[in-house]
Structure formats: C-alpha cells, structure tokens
Protein backbone atom coordinates (compact mmCIF):
# COMPACT_ATOMS: atom_id res chain seq x y z
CA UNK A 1 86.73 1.66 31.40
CA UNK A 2 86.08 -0.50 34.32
CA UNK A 3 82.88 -2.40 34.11
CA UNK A 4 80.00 -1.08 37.06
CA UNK A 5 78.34 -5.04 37.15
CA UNK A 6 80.68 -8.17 36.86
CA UNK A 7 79.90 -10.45 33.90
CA UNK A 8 77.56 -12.88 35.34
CA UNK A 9 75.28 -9.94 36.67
CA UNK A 10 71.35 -10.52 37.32
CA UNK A 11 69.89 -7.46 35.41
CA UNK A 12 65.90 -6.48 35.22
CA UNK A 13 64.74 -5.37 31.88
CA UNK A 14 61.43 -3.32 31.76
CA UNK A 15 59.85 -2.05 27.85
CA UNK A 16 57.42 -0.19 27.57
CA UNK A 17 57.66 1.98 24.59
CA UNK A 18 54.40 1.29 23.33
CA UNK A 19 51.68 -1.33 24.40
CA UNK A 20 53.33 -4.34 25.61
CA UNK A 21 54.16 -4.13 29.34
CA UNK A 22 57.26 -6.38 29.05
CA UNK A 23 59.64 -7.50 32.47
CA UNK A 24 62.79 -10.04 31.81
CA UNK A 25 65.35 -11.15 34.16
CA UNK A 26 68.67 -12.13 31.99
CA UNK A 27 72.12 -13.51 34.00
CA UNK A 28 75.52 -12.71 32.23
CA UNK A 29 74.10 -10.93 29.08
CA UNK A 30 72.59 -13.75 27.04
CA UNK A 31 70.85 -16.45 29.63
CA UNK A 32 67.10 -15.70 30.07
CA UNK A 33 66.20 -16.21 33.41
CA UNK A 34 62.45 -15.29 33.12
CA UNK A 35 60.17 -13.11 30.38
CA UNK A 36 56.69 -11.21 31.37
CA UNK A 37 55.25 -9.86 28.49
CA UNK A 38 51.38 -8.59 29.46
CA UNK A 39 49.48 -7.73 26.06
CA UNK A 40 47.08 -5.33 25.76
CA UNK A 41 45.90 -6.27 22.67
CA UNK A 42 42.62 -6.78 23.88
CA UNK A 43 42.33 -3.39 24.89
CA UNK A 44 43.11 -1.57 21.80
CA UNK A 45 41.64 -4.02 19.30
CA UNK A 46 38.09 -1.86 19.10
CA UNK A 47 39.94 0.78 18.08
CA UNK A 48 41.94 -0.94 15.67
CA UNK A 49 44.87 1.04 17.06
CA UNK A 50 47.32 1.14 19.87
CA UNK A 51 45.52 4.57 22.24
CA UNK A 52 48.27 6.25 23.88
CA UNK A 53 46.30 6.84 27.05
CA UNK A 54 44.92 3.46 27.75
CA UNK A 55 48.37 2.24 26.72
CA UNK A 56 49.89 4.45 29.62
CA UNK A 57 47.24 3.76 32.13
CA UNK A 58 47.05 0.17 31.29
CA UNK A 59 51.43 -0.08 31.65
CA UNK A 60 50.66 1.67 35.55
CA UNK A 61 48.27 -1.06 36.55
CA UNK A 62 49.78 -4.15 35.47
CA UNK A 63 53.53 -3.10 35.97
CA UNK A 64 53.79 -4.48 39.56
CA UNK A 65 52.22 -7.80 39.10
CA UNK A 66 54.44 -8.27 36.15
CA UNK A 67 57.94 -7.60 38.04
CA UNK A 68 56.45 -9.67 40.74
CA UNK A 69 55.84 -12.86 38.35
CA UNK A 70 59.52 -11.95 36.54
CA UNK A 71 61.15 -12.40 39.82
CA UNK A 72 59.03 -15.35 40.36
CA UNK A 73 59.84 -17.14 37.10
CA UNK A 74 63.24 -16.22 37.39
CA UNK A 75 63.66 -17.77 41.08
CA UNK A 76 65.71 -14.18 42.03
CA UNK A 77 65.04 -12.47 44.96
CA UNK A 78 64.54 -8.71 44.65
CA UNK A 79 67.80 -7.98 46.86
CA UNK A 80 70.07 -10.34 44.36
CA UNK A 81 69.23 -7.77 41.31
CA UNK A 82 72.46 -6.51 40.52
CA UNK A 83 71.18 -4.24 38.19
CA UNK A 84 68.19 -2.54 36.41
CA UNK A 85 67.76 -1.43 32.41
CA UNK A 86 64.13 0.09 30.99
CA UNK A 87 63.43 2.05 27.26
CA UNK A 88 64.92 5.01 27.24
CA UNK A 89 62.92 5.72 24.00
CA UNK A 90 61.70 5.91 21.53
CA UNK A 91 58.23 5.66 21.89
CA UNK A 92 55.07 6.67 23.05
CA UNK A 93 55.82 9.19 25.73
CA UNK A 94 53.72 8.14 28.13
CA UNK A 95 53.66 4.84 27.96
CA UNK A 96 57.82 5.39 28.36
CA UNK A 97 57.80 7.18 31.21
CA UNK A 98 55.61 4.49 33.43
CA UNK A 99 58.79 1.80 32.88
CA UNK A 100 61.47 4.33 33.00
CA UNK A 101 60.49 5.69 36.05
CA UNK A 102 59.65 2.51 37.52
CA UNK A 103 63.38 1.42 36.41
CA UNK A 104 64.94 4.48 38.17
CA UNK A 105 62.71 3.66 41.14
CA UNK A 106 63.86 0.26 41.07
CA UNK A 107 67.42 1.27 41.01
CA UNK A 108 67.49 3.92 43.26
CA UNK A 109 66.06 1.84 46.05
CA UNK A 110 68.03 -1.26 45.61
CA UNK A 111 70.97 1.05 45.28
CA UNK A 112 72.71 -0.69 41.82
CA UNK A 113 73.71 0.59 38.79
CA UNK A 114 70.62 2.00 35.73
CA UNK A 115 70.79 1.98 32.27
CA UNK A 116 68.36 3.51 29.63
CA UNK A 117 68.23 1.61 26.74
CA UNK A 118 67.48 2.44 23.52
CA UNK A 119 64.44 0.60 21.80
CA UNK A 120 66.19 -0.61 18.56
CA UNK A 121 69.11 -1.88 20.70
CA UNK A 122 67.24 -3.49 22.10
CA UNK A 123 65.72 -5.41 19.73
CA UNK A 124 68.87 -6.13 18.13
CA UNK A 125 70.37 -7.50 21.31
CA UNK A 126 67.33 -10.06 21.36
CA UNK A 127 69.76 -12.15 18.77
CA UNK A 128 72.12 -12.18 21.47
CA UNK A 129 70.32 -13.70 23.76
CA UNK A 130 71.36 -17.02 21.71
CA UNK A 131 74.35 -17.83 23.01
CA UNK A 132 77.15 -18.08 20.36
CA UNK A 133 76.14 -14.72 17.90
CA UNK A 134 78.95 -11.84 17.92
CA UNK A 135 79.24 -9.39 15.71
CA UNK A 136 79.71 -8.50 12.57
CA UNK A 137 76.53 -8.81 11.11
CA UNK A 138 73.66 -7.59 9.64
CA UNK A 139 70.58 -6.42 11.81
CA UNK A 140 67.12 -6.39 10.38
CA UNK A 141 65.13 -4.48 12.65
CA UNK A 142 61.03 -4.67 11.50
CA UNK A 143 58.78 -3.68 13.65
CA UNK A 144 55.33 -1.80 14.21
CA UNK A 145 56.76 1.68 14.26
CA UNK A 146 60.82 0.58 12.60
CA UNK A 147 62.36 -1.06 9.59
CA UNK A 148 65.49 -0.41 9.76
CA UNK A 149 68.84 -1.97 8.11
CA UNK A 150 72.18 -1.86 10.51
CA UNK A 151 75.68 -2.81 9.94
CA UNK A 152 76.88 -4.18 13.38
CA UNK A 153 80.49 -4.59 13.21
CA UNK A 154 80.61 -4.46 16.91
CA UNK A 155 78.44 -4.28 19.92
CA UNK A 156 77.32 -0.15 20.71
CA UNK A 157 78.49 0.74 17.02
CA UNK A 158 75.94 0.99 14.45
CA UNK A 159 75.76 2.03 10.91
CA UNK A 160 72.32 2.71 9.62
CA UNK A 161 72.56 1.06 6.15
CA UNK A 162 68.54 1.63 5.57
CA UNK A 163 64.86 2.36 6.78
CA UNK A 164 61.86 3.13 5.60
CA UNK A 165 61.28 6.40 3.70
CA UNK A 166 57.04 6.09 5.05
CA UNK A 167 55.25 3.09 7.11
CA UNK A 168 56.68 0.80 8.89
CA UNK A 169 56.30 -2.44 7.30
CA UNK A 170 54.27 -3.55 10.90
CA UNK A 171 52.35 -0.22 10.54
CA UNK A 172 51.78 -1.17 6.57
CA UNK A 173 50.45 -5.09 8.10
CA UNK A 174 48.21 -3.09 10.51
CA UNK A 175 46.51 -0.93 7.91
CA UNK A 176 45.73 -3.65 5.70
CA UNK A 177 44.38 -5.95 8.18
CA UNK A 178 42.13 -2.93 9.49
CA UNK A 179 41.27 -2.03 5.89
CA UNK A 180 40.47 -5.93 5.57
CA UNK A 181 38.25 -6.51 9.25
CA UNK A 182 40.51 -8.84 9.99
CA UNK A 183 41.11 -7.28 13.44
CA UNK A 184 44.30 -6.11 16.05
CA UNK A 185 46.83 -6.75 16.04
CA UNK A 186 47.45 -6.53 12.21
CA UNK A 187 50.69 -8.87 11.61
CA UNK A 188 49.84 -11.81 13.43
CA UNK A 189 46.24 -11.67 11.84
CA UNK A 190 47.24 -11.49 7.78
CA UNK A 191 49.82 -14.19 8.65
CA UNK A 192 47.18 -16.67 9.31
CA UNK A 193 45.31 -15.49 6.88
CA UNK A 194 47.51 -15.92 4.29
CA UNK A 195 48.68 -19.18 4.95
CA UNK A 196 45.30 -19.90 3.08
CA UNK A 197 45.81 -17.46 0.35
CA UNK A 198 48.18 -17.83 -3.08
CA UNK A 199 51.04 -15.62 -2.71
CA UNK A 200 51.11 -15.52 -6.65
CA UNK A 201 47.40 -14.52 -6.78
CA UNK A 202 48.39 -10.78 -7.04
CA UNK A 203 51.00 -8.93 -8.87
CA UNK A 204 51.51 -6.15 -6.01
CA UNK A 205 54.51 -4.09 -6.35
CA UNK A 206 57.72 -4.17 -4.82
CA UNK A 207 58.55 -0.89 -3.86
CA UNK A 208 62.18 0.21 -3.86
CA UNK A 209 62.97 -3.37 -4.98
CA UNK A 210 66.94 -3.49 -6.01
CA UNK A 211 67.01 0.52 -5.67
CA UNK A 212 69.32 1.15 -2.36
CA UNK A 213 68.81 -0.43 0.88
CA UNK A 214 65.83 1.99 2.36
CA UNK A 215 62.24 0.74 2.15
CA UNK A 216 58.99 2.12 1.36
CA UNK A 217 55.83 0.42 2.12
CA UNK A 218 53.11 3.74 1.36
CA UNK A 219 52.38 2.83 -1.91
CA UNK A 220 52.46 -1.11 -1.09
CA UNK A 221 49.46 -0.26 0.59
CA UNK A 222 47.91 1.72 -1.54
CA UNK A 223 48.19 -0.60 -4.11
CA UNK A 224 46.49 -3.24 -1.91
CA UNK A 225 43.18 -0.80 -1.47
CA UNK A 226 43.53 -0.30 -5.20
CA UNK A 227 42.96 -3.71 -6.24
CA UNK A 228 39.70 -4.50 -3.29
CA UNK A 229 37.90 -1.18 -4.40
CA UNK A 230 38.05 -1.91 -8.34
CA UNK A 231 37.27 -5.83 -7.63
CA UNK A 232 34.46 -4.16 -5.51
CA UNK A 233 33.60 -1.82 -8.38
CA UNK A 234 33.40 -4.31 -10.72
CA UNK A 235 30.61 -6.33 -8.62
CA UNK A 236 33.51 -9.09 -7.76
CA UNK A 237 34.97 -9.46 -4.26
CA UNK A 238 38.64 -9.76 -3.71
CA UNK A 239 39.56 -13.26 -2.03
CA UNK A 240 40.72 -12.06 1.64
CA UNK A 241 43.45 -14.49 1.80
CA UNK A 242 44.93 -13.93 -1.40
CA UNK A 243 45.21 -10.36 -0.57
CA UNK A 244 46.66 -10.95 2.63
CA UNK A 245 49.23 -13.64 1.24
CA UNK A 246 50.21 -11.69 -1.86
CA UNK A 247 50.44 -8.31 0.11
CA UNK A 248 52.76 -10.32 2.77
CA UNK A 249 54.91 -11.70 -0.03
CA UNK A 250 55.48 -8.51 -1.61
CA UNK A 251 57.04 -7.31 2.23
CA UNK A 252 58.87 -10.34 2.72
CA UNK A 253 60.16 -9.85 -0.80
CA UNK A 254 61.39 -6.48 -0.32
CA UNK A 255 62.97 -7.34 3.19
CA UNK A 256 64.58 -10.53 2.15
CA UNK A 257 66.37 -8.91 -1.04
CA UNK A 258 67.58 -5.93 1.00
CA UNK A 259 69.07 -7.88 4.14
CA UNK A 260 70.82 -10.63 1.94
CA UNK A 261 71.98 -7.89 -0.38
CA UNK A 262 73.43 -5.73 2.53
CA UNK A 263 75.32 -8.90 3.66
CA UNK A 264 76.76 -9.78 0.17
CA UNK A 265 77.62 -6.19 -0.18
CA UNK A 266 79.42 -5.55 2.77
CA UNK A 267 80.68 -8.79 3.00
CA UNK A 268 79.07 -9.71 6.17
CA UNK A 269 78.08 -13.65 6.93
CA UNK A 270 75.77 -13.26 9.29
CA UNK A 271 71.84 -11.55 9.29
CA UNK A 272 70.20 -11.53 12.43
CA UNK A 273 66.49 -10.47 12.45
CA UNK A 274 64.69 -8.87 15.03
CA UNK A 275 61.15 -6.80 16.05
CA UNK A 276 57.53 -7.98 16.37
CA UNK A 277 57.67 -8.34 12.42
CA UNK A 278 60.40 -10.94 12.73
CA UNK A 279 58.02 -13.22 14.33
CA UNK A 280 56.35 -13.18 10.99
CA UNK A 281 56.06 -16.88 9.48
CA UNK A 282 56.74 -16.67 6.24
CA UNK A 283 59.79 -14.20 6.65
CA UNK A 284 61.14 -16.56 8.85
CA UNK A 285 61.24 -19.09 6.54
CA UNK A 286 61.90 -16.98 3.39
CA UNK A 287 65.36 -15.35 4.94
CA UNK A 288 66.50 -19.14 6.45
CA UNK A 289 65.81 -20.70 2.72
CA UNK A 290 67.35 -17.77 0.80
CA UNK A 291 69.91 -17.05 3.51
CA UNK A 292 71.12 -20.37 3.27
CA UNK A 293 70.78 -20.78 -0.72
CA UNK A 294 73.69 -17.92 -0.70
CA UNK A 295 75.94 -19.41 2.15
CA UNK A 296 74.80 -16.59 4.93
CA UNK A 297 74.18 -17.50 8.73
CA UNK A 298 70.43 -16.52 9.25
CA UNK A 299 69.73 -16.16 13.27
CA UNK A 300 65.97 -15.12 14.10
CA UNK A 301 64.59 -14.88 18.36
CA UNK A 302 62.20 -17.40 18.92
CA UNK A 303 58.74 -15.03 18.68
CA UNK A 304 58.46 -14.35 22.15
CA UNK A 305 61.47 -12.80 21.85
CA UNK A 306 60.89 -10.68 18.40
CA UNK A 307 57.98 -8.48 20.38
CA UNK A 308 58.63 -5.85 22.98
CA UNK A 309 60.33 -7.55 25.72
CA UNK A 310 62.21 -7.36 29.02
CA UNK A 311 65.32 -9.75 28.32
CA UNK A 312 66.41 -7.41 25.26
CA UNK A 313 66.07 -4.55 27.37
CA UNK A 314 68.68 -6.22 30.20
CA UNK A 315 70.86 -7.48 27.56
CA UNK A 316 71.20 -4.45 26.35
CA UNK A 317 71.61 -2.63 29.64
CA UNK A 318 73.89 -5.37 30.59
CA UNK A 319 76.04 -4.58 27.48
CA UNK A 320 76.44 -1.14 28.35
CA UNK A 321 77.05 -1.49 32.25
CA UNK A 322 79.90 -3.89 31.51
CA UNK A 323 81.54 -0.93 29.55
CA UNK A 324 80.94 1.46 32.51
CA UNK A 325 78.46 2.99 30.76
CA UNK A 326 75.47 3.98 33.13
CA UNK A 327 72.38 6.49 32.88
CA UNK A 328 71.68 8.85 35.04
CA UNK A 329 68.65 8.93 37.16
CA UNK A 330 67.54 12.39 36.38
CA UNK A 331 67.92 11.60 32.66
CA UNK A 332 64.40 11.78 31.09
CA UNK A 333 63.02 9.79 28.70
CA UNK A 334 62.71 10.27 25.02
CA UNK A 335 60.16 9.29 22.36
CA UNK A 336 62.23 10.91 19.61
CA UNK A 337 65.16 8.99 20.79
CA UNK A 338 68.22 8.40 18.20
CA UNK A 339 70.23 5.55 17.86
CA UNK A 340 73.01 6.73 16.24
C-alpha cells in the first residue's frame, strides 16, 4: 500500500483524552520537533479528581495557544504541516472530541492527510520516539485509566498479554494519595513522598503476584485503608511516607515481575515502558536494575514523554499514514475505543 506522507513528513499530534491538553510536532516518525503539554492539574486538584466538564471546557480554551507555541517551538510554519494525527479514543468523551475535531479542522483546511489514533498506541509509540527501538518487544502500558501488557512483534500488531482485572494502577496511586491528603495529582505526589518512607515498613500484598500476566490493584488498596484505620483505631498514626513507599513498592513489584516475566516467556529482549505511571521513579529504576540483572533491554520516555502528549500521537499517526492508512473526517470519536 502506497504510503499518503513520505518518510521525513512534519506531522501535528494533538491528545486530549482526558486532562492534559497536549500538541507535538515530530519529523520522520521518531525526531521531536516541539512538545506542548498544558496541565490542568491545578484545576481539578480541589476536587481531587479529573471533572469531565472543566476538563472539556478547559481543552477549548487553551487549545489554540498551545498549537500556536508547538509551531513556535518547532520552528514549522503552519503551511509546511504535512500532516495531522489527534486521539481517536479512548477517553473522556468530551474532552476527545475538542482535539479530534480540532485535528479534522486542521486537516481539512490545510488539505493533508488525518489520522485518529488510538490512545494506547500512542503511548507505546512514545518508546519510539528514541531513535534505534523496533520491534519485538514488550510494552508496559501504566497509566491513570490503563495497565496493560502487549506483545509487539511488529508495529500496528498487538497481542494483549495482560491488564488489570479493576483500577488502574494510576487510578489505585490517585486513591491513596486522596485517601492520604496528599493532594492531585496522585502518582507524582506518593512518589515524593515515599522517597522518605521504608519500602519494607509494610507487608502489603501483592496481588496476582506470579498468577498470569493480568493485574489487580482493588484489593492493594484496600489493604492500604486497612492498615491507616486500625493504626487509627488503635490510638497510633500510620507514618505517611511509609505508607506511600510500601504501597508504591508493592505496584512496582507486581509490574516489574509481570513485564520481565512476559519477556522471558515469550522470549522477547526488549521491555519498553510507557504512560504517566512510567514516569514513576522508583519503577524506573526497579525495571532498569532487574531488567538488566536478567540480560533484557529496558527503554523508558524521558517523563515528559510518559504523560499524555502530542509527539506520541504524530508518531503514531505518522506510522499509520506511511502504510496508507488514513481516517476519515466524518469518523467520530470514541471513548470506548479498542485497540485490538
């Protein structure tokens, strides 16, 4: 199938699947020409919560300014865009549809080629982006809303190895770090935390632990609440950052035993790690050590590339343009969109 951008196309990246309003510029598939990401962490941190509708109205107001500073950054002129990618889905619905139609907008005008991109694609495209990683290997996507396990033998062919049965293990971070005060966003928050904590403090469980390669993170949680309210009941209180550390090492555990089991398994050299969770420190470092310790390539984004971003979406796109693969403009978006 003949490819509908050359190889060293400019393509614009917009995600917005949930509360990040995220614009990249990436040239050839892989070089990152420029990366917007405006938070709005600030505005759902009261609630403890990402709100759907300020998400959504928030993505409307601040979606011009941020292609404006992409292009910017990126030193491209509107005109030279050869080609425009935006989340598909899944997400929040609203929140999709202000970057997918802004996408479609984008393309239509400039009159080049659109491509809806699926979220977790995305994500695992963000190893891509350095240079030098081909498949196979092993995807770890984590995320606020995913954990998911993939087999990528080659680029648009998945197998789902693995995911979580309940919470996400960034939905599991944000729970705990509400249920602790220590703010929004969740992840970012028990990972400094626990850098002053002893991981060994608490014996919290390992759920599904050598059982399979799907994950479970419910009763991780539960266990967590368990231990404050009877310390509480007792007339003690739980050290915060012992919580937070041994709660994050019993993830990390779970993740890091899965992933490097998958590999070994399916005889696959290579895990690549991607989502907002990835940018987690002590994962990071657990997978590299242990990766390494068993003769496995470990390859991680840097964290501005873990979150919700523009470049992964453009990578992505760019992926499936070269294979003559291109959306349709009155294709809708999808918050229940599948992978595979």
């Amino acid at each position: 199938m003949t490819g509908l951008i050359g190889p060293e196309a400019v393509v614009l990246g917009i995600e917005t699947s949930c509360d990040e309003t995220a614009v990249g510029l990436v040239r050839g598939g892989i070089e990152v020409l420029s990366n917007v990401i405006a938070s709005q962490a600030d505005l759902h941190a009261r609630f403890g919560g990402v709100v759907p509708e300020i998400a959504a109205r928030a993505h409307v107001e601040r979606m011009q300014p941020a292609i404006d500073k992409a292009l910017r950054d990126g030193g491209v002129a509107l005109r030279d865009v050869d080609a425009v990618a935006a989340t598909q889905g899944p997400g929040l619905i609203g929140a999709l549809l202000v970057g997918y139609a802004t996408g479609k907008a984008l393309a239509a005008a400039l009159g080049v080629p659109f491509s809806g991109v699926h979220h977790l694609e995305g994500h695992i495209f963000a190893g891509v982006l350095d240079p030098g990683i081909e498949p196979p290997f092993i995807a770890l996507v984590v995320s606020g809303g995913h954990t998911s396990l993939f087999a990528v033998r080659e680029f648009g062919t998945y197998d789902l190895l693995g995911e979580t049965l309940d919470d996400a293990a960034g939905e599991a971070f944000d729970k705990i770090a509400r249920f602790l005060d220590l703010g929004y966003p969740g992840g970012p928050a028990i990972d400094r935390l626990a850098k002053r904590g002893d991981a060994e403090a608490i014996a919290f469980p390992r759920p599904l632990s050598g059982q399979g390669l799907d994950f479970s993170f419910s009763g991780l949680k539960t266990a967590v609440v368990r231990h404050v309210r009877r310390a509480e009941e007792a007339g003690e209180r739980a050290k915060r950052s012992d919580v937070a550390a041994s709660f994050q090492e019993a993830i990390v555990d779970v993740q890091v035993e899965k992933a490097l089991r998958a590999a070994e398994e399916l005889d696959i050299p290579t895990v690549v790690a991607g989502g907002g969770v990835a940018a987690n420190s002590r994962l990071r470092v657990r997978l590299a050590a242990e990766a390494e310790a068993r003769g496995v390539r470990f390859c991680v984004p840097p964290p501005a590339l873990c979150v919700d971003n523009g470049p992964m979406i453009a990578a992505a796109g760019h992926f499936r343009l070269q294979r003559g693969e291109s959306t349709p403009l009155d294709a809708p978006a999808d918050a229940s969109l599948k992978l595979i």
